[in-house]
PDB file of N, CA and C in Angstrom:
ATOM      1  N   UNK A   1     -31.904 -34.434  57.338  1.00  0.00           N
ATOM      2  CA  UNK A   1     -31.427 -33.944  56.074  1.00  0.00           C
ATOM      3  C   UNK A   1     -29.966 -33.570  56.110  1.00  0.00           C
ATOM      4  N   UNK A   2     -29.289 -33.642  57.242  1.00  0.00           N
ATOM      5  CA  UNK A   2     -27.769 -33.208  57.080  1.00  0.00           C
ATOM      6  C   UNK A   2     -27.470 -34.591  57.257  1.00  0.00           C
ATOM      7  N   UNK A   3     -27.186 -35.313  56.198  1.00  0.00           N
ATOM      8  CA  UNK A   3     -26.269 -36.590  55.528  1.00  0.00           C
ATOM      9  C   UNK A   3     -25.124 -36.208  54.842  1.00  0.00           C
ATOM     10  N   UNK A   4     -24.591 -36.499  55.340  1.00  0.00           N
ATOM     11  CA  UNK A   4     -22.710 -36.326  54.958  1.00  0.00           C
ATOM     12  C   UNK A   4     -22.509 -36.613  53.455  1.00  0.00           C
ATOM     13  N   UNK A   5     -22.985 -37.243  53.303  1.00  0.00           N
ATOM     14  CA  UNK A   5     -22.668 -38.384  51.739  1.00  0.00           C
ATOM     15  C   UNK A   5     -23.402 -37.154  50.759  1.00  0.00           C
ATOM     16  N   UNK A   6     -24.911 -37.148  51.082  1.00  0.00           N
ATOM     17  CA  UNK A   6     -25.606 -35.431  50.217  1.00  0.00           C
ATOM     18  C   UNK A   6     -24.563 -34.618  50.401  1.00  0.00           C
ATOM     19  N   UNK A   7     -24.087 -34.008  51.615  1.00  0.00           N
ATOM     20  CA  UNK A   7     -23.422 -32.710  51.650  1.00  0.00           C
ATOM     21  C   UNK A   7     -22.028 -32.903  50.729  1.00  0.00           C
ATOM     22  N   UNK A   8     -21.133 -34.189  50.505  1.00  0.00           N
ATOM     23  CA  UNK A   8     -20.233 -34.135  49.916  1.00  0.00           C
ATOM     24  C   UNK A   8     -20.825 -34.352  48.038  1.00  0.00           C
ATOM     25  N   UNK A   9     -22.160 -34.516  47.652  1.00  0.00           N
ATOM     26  CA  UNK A   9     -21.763 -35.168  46.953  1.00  0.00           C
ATOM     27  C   UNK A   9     -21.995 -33.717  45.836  1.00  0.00           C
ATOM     28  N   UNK A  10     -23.201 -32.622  47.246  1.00  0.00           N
ATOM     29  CA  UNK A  10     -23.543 -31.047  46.377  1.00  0.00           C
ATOM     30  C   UNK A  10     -22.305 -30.845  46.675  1.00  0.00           C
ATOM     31  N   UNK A  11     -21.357 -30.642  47.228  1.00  0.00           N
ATOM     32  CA  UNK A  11     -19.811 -29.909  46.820  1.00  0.00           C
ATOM     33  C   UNK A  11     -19.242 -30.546  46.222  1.00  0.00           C
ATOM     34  N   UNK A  12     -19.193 -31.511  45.734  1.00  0.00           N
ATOM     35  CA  UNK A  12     -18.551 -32.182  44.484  1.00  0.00           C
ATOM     36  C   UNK A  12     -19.075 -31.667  43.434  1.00  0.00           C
ATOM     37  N   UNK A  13     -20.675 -31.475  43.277  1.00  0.00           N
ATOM     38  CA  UNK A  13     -21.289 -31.418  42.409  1.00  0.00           C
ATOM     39  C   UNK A  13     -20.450 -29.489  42.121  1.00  0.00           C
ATOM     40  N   UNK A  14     -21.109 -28.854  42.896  1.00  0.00           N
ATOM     41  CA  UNK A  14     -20.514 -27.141  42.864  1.00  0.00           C
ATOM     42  C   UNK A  14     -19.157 -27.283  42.629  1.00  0.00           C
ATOM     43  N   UNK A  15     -18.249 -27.799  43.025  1.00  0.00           N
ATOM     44  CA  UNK A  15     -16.951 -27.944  42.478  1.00  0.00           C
ATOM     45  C   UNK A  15     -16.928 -27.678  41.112  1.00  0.00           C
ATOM     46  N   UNK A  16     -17.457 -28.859  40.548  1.00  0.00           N
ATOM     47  CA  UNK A  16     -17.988 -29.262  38.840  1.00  0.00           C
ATOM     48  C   UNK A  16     -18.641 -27.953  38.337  1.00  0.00           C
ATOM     49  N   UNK A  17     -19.434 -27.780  38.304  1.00  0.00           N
ATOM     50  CA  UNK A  17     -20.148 -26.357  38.206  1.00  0.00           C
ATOM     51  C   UNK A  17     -19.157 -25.249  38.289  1.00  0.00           C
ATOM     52  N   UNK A  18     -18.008 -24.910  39.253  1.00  0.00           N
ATOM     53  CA  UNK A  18     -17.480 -23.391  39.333  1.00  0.00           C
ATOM     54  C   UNK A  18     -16.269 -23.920  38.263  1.00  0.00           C
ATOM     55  N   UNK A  19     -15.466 -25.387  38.296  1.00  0.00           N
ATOM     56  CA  UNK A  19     -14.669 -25.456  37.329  1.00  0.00           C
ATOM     57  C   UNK A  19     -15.336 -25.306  35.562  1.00  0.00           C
ATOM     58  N   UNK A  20     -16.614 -26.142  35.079  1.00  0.00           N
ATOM     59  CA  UNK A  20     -16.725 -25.678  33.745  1.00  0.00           C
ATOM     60  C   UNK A  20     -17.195 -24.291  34.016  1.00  0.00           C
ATOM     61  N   UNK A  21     -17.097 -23.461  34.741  1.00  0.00           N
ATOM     62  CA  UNK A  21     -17.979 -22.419  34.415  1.00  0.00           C
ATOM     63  C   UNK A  21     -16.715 -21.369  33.900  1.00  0.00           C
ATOM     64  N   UNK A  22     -15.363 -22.225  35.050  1.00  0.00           N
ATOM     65  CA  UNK A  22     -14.907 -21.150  34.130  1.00  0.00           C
ATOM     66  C   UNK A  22     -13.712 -21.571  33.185  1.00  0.00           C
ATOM     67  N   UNK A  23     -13.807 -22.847  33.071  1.00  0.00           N
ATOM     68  CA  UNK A  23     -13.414 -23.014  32.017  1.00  0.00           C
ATOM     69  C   UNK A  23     -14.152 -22.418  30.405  1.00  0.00           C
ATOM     70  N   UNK A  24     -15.465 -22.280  30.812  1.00  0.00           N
ATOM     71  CA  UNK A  24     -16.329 -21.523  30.271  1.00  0.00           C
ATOM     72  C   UNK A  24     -16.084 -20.061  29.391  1.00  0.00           C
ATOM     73  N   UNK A  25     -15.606 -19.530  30.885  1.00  0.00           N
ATOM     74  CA  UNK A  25     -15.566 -18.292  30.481  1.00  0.00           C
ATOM     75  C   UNK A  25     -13.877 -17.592  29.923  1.00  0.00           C
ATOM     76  N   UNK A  26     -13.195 -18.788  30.216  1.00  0.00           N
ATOM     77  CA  UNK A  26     -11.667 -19.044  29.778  1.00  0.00           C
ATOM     78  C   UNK A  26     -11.918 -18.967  27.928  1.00  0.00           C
ATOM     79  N   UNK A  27     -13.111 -19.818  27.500  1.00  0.00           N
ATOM     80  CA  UNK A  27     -12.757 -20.072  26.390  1.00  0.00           C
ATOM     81  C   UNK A  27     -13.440 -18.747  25.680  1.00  0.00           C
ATOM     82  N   UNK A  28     -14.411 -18.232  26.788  1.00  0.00           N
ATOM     83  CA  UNK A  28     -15.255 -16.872  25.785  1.00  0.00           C
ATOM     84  C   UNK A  28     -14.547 -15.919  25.331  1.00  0.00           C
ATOM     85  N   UNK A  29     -13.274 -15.603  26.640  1.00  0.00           N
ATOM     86  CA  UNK A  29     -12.383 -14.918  26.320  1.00  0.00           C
ATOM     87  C   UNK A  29     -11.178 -14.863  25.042  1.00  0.00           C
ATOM     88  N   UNK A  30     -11.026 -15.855  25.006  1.00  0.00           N
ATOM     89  CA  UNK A  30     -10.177 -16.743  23.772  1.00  0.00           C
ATOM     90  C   UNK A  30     -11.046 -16.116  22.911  1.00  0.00           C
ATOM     91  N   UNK A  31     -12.118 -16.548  22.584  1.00  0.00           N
ATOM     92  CA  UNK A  31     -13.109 -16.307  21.923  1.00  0.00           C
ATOM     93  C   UNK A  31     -12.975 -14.788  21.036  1.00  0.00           C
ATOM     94  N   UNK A  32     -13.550 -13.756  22.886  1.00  0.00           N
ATOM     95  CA  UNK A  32     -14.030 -12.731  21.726  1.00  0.00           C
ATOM     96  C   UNK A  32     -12.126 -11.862  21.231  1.00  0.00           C
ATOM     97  N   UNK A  33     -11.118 -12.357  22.225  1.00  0.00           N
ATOM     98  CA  UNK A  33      -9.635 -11.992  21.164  1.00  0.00           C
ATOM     99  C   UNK A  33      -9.653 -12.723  20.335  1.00  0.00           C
ATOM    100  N   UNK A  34     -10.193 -13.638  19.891  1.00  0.00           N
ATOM    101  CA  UNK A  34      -9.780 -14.236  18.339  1.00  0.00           C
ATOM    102  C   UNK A  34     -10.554 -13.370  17.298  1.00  0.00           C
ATOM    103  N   UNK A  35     -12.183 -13.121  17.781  1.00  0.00           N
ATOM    104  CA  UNK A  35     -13.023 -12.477  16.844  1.00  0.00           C
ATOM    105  C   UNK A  35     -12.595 -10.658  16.708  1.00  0.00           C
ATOM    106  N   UNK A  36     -11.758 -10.404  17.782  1.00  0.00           N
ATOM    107  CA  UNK A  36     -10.921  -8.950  17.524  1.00  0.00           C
ATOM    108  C   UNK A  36     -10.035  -8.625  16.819  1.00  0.00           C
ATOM    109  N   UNK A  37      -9.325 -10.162  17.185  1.00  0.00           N
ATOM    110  CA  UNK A  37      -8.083 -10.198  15.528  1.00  0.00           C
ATOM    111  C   UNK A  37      -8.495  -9.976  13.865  1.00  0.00           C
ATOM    112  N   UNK A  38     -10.111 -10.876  13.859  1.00  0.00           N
ATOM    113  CA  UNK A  38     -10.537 -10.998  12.692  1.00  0.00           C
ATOM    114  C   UNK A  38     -10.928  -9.968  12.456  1.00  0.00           C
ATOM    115  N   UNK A  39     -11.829  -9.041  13.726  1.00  0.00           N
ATOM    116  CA  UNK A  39     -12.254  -7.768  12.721  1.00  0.00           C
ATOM    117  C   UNK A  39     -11.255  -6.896  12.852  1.00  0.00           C
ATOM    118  N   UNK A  40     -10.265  -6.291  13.578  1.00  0.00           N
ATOM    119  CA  UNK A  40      -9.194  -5.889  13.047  1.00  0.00           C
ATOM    120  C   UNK A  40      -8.259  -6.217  11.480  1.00  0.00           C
ATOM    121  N   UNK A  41      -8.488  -7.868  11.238  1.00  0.00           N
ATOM    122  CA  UNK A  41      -7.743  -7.715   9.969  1.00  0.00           C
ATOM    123  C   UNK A  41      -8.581  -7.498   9.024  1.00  0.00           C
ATOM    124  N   UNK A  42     -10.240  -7.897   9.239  1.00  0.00           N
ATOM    125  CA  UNK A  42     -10.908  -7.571   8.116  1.00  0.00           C
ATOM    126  C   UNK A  42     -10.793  -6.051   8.076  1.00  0.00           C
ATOM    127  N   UNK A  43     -11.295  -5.126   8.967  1.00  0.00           N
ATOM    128  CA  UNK A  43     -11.018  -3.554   8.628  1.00  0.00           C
ATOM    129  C   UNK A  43      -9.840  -3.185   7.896  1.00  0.00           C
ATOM    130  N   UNK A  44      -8.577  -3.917   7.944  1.00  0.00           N
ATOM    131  CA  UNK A  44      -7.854  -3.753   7.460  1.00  0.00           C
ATOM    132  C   UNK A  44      -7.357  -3.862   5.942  1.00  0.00           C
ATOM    133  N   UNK A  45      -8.548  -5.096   5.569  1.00  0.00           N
ATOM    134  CA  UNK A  45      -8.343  -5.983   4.183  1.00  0.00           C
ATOM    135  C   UNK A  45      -9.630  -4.984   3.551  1.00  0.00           C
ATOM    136  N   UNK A  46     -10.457  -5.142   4.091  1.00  0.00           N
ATOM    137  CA  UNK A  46     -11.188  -4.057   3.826  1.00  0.00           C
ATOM    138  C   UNK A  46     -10.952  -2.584   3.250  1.00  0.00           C
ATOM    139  N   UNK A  47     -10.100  -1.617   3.770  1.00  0.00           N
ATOM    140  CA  UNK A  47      -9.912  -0.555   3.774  1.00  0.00           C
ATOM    141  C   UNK A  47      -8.506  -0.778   2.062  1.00  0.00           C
ATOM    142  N   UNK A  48      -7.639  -1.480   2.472  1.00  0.00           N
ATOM    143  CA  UNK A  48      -6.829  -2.408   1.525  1.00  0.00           C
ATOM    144  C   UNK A  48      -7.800  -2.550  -0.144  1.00  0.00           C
ATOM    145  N   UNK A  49      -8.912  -3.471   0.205  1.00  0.00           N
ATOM    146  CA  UNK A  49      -9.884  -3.808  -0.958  1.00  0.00           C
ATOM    147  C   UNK A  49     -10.491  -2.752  -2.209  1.00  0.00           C
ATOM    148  N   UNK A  50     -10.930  -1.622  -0.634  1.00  0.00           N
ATOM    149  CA  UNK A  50     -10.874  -0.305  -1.585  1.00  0.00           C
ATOM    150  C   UNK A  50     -10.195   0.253  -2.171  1.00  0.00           C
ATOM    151  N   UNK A  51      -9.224   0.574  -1.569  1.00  0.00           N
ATOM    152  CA  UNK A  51      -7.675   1.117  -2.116  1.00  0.00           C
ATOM    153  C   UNK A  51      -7.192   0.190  -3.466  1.00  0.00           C
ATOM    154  N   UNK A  52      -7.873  -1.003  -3.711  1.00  0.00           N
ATOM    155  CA  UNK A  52      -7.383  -1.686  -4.590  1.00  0.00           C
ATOM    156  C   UNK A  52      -8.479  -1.669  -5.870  1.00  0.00           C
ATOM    157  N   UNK A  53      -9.970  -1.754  -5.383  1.00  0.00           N
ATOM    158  CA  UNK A  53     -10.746  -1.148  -6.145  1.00  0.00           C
ATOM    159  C   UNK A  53     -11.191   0.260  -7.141  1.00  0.00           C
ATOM    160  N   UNK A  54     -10.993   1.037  -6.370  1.00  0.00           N
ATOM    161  CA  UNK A  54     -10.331   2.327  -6.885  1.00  0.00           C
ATOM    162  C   UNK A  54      -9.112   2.329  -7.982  1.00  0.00           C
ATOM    163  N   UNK A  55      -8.094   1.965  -7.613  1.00  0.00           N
ATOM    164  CA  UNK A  55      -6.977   1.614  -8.723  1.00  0.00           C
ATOM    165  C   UNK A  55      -6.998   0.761  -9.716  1.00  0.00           C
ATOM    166  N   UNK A  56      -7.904   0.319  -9.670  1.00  0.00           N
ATOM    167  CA  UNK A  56      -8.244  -1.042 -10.684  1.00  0.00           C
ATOM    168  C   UNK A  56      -9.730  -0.228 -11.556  1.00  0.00           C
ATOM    169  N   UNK A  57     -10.319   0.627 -10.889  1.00  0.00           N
ATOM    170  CA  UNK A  57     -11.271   1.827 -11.720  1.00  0.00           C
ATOM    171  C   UNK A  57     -10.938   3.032 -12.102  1.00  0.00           C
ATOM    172  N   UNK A  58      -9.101   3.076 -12.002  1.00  0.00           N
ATOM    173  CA  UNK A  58      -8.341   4.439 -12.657  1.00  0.00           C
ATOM    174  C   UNK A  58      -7.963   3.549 -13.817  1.00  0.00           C
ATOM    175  N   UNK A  59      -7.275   2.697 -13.825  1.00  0.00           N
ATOM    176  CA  UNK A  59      -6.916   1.615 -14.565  1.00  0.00           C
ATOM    177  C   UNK A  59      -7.715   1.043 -15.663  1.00  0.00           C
ATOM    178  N   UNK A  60      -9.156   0.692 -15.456  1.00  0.00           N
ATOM    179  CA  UNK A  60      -9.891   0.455 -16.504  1.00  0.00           C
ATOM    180  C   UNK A  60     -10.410   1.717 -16.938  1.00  0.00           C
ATOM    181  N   UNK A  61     -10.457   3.312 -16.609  1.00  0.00           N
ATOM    182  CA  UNK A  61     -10.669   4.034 -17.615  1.00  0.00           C
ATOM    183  C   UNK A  61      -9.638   4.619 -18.368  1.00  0.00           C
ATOM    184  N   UNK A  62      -7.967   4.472 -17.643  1.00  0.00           N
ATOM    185  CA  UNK A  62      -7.217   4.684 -18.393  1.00  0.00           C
ATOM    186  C   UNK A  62      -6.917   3.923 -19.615  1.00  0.00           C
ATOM    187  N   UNK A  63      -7.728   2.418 -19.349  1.00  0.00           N
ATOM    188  CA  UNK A  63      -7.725   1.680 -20.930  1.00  0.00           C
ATOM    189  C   UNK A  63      -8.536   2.024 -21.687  1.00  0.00           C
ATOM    190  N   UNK A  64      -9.672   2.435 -21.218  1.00  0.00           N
ATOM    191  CA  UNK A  64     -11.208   2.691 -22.068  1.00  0.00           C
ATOM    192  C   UNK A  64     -10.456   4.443 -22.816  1.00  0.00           C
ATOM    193  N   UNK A  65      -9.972   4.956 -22.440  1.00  0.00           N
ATOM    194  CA  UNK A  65      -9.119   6.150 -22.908  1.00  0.00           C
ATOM    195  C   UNK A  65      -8.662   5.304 -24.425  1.00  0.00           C
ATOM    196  N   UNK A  66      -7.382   4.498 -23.678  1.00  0.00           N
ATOM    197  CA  UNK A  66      -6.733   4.188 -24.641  1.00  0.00           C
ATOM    198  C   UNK A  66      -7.008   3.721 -25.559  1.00  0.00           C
ATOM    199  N   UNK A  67      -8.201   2.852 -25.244  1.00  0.00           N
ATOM    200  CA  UNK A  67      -8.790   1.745 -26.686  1.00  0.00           C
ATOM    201  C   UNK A  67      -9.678   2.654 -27.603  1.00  0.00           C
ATOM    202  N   UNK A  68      -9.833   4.002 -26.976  1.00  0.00           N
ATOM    203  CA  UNK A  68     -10.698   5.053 -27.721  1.00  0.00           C
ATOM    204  C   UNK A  68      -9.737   5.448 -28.971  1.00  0.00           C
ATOM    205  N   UNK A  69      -8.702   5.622 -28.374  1.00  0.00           N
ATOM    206  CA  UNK A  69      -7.246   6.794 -28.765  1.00  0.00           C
ATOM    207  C   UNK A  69      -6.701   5.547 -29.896  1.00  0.00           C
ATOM    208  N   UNK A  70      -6.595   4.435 -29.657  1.00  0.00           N
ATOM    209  CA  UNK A  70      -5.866   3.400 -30.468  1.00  0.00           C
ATOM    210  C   UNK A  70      -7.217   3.215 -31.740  1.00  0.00           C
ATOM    211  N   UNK A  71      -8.167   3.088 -31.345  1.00  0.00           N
ATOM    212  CA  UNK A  71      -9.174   2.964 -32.505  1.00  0.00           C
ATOM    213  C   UNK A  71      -9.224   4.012 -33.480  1.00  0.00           C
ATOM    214  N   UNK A  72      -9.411   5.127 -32.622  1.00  0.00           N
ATOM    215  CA  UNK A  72      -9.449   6.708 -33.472  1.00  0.00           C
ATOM    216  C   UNK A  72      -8.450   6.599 -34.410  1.00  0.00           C
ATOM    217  N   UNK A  73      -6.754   6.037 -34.383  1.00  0.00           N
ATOM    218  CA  UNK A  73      -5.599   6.388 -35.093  1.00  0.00           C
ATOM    219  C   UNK A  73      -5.573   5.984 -35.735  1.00  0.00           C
ATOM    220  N   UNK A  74      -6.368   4.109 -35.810  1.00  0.00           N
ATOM    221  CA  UNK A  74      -6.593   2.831 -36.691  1.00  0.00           C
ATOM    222  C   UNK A  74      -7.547   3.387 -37.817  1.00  0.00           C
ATOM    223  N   UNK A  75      -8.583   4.158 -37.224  1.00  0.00           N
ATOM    224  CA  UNK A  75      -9.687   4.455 -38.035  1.00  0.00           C
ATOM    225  C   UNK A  75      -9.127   5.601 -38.730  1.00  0.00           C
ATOM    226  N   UNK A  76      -7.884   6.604 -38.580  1.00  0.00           N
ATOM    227  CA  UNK A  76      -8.194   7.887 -39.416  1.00  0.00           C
ATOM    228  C   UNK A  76      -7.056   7.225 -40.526  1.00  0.00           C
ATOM    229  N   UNK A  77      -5.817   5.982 -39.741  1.00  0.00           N
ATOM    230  CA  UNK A  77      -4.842   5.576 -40.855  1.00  0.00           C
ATOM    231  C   UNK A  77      -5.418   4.644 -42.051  1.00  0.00           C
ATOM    232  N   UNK A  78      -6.361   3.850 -41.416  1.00  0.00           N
ATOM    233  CA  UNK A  78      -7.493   3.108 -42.961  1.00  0.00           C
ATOM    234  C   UNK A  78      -7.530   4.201 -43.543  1.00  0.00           C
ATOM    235  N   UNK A  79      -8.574   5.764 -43.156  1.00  0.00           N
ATOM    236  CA  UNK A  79      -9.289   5.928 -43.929  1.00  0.00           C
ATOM    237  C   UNK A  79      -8.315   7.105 -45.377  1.00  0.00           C
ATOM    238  N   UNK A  80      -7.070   6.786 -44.334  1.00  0.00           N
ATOM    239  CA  UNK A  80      -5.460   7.399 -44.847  1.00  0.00           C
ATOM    240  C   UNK A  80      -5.248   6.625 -46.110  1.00  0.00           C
ATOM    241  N   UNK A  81      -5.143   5.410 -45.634  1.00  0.00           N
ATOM    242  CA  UNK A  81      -4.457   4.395 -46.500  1.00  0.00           C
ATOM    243  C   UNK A  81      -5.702   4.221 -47.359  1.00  0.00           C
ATOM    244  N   UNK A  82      -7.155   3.855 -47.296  1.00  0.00           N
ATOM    245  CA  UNK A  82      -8.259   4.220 -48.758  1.00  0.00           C
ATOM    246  C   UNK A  82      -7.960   5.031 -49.465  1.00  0.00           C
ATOM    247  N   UNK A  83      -7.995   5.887 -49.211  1.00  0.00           N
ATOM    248  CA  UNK A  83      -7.774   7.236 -49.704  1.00  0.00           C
ATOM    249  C   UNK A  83      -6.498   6.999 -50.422  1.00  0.00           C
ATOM    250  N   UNK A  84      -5.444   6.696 -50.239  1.00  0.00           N
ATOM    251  CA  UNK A  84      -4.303   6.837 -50.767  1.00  0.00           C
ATOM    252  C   UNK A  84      -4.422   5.964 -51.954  1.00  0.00           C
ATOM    253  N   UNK A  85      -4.696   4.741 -52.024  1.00  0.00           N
ATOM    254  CA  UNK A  85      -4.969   3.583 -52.738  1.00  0.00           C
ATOM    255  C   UNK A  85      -6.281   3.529 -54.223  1.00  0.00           C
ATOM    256  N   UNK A  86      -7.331   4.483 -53.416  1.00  0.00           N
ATOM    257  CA  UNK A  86      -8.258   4.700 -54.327  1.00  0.00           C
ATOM    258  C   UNK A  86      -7.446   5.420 -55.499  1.00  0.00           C
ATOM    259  N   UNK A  87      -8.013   5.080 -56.828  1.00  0.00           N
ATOM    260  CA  UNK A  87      -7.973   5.650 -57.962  1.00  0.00           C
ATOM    261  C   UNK A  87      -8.341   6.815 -58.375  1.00  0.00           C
TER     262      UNK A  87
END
């Protein structure tokens, strides 16, 4: 069982094996810093989203205010101008 040609051909073979392995683990690494970037920028876009949500729900009640306030003035100047017009 010690044949030269076997013994070179399992260290060729293990060669193969320790190089993808870590080419392997070359790319996991790549890997999980790429997926750190992403959740770093998502926390970021995230935290951002709210901050933008919020202002965009001061914003639509400062209109719902206004469209109250603009109707009310519309409605008391008609009932100004009826009034004035009636006989």
């Amino acid at each position: 069982m010690d044949d030269p040609f076997f013994g070179e051909k399992f260290d060729d073979f293990r060669v193969e094996v320790i190089d993808r392995l870590a080419r392997i683990e070359t790319q996991h690494a790549r890997m999980l810093d790429c997926l750190d970037r992403i959740n770093g920028t998502m926390d970021e876009h995230g935290e951002s989203l709210v901050e933008h949500e919020a202002r965009l729900a001061r914003i639509r009640g400062a209109a719902g205010i206004l469209a109250a306030l603009v109707a009310a003035a519309v409605s008391a100047f008609v009932a100004h101008l009826h009034v004035g017009i009636s006989p």
